[in-house]
Protein backbone atom coordinates (compact mmCIF):
# COMPACT_ATOMS: atom_id res chain seq x y z
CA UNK A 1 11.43 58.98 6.16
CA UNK A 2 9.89 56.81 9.01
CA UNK A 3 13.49 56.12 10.40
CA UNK A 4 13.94 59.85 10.41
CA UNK A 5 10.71 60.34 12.01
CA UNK A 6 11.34 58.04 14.76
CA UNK A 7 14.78 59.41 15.33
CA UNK A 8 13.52 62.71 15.72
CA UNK A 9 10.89 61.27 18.08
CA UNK A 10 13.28 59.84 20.34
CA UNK A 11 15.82 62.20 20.01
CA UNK A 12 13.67 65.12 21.24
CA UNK A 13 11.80 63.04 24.12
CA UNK A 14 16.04 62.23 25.47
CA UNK A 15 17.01 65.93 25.15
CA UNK A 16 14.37 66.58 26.78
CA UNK A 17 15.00 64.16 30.14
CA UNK A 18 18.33 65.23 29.83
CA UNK A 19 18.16 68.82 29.77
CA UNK A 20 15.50 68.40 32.87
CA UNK A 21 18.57 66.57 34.42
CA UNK A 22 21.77 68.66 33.77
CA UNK A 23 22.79 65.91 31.62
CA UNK A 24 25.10 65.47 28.38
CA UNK A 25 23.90 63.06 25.68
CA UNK A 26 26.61 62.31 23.25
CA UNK A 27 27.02 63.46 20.32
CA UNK A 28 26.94 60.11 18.30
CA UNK A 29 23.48 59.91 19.55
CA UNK A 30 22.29 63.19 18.30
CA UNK A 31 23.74 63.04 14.89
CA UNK A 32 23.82 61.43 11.48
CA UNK A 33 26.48 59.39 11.41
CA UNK A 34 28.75 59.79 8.45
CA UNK A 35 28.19 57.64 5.17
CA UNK A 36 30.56 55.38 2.97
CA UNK A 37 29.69 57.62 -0.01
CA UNK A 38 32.56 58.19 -2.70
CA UNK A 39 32.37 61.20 -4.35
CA UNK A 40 28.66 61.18 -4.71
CA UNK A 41 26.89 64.04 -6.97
CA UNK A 42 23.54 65.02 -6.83
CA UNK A 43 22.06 63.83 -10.20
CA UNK A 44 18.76 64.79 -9.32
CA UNK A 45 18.70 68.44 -9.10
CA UNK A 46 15.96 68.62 -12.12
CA UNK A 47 14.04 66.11 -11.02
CA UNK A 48 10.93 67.12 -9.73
CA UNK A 49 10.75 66.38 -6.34
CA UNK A 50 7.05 66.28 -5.56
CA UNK A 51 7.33 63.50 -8.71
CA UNK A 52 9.36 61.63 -5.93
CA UNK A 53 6.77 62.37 -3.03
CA UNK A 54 3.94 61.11 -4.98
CA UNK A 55 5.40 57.85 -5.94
CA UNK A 56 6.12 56.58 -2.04
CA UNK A 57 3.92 54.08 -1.68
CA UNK A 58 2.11 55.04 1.69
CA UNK A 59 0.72 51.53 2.47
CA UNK A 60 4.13 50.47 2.41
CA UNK A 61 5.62 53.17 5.10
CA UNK A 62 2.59 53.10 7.24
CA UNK A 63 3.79 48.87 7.85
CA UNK A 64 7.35 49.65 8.12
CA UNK A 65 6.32 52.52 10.56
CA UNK A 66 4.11 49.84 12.55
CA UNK A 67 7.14 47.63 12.53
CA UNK A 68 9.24 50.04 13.95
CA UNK A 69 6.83 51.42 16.66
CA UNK A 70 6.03 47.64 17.89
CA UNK A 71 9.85 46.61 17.58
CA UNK A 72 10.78 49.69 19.83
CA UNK A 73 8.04 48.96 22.43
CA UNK A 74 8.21 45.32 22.66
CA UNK A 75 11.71 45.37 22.96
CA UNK A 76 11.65 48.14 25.53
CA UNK A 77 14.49 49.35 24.62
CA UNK A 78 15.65 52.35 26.13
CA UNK A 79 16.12 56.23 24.61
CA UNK A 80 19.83 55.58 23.84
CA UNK A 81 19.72 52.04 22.42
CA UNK A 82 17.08 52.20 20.24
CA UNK A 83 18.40 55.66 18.37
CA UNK A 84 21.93 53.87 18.48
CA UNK A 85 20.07 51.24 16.63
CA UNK A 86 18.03 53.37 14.38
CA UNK A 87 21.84 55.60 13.47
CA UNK A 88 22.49 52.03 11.91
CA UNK A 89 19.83 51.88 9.63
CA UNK A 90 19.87 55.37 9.23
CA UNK A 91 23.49 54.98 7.75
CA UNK A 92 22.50 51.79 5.65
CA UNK A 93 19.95 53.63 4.14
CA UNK A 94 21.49 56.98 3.40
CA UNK A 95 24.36 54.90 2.09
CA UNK A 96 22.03 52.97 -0.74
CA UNK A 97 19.90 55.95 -1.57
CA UNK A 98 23.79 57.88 -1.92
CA UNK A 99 23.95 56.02 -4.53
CA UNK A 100 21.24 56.04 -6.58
CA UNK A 101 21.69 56.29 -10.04
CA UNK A 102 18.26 57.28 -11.16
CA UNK A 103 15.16 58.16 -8.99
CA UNK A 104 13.63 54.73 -9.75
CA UNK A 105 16.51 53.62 -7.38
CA UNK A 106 15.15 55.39 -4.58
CA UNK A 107 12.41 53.13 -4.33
CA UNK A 108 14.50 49.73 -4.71
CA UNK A 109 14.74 47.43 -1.13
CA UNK A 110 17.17 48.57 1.35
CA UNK A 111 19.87 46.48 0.63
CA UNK A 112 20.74 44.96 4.08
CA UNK A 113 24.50 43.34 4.73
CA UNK A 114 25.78 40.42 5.90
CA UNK A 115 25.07 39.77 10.06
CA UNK A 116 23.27 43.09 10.19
């Protein structure tokens, strides 16, 4: 949720300079990118979903949402490099929660690989 949040952030803030500029932002940039998911079924279609909701542990995504806001401004990274970045996690996570096997899953640590 807070990498979605951010993307949406940045991704409205560079349509908007770029629409004030007659310019084209790829499409790469303004997408989810596609996910290494085999096959995947839903398997929680009777699971309550506000269940889910009240479970996230807010403490926890108001830090990672700190981490991310600081990392992006300290960094200064521009518009296009920092939602390139952010498709990466965006993909890593999508990817785990993909394949979740129960909704306890969808609380487990993002799995990071190797040289990430």
């Amino acid at each position: 949720m807070v990498v979605s949040k951010y993307l949406r952030i940045l991704t409205d803030s560079l349509v908007e300079k770029a629409n004030m500029n007659d310019e084209k932002i790829p499409d790469n940039l303004l997408e989810s990118n596609p996910i290494d998911a085999e096959s995947v079924e839903p398997i929680f279609l009777d699971f309550p979903l506000e269940s889910l909701i009240n479970k996230v542990d807010q403490d926890r995504m108001d830090i990672f949402d700190t981490i991310l806001r600081t990392s992006i401004n300290r960094t200064e990274l521009s518009f296009p490099q920092a939602i390139a970045l952010l498709r990466d996690w965006e993909v890593i996570a999508r990817t785990q929660l993909s394949r979740a096997t129960s909704p306890g899953h969808l609380f487990s640590p993002l799995d990071i690989p190797e040289g990430f």
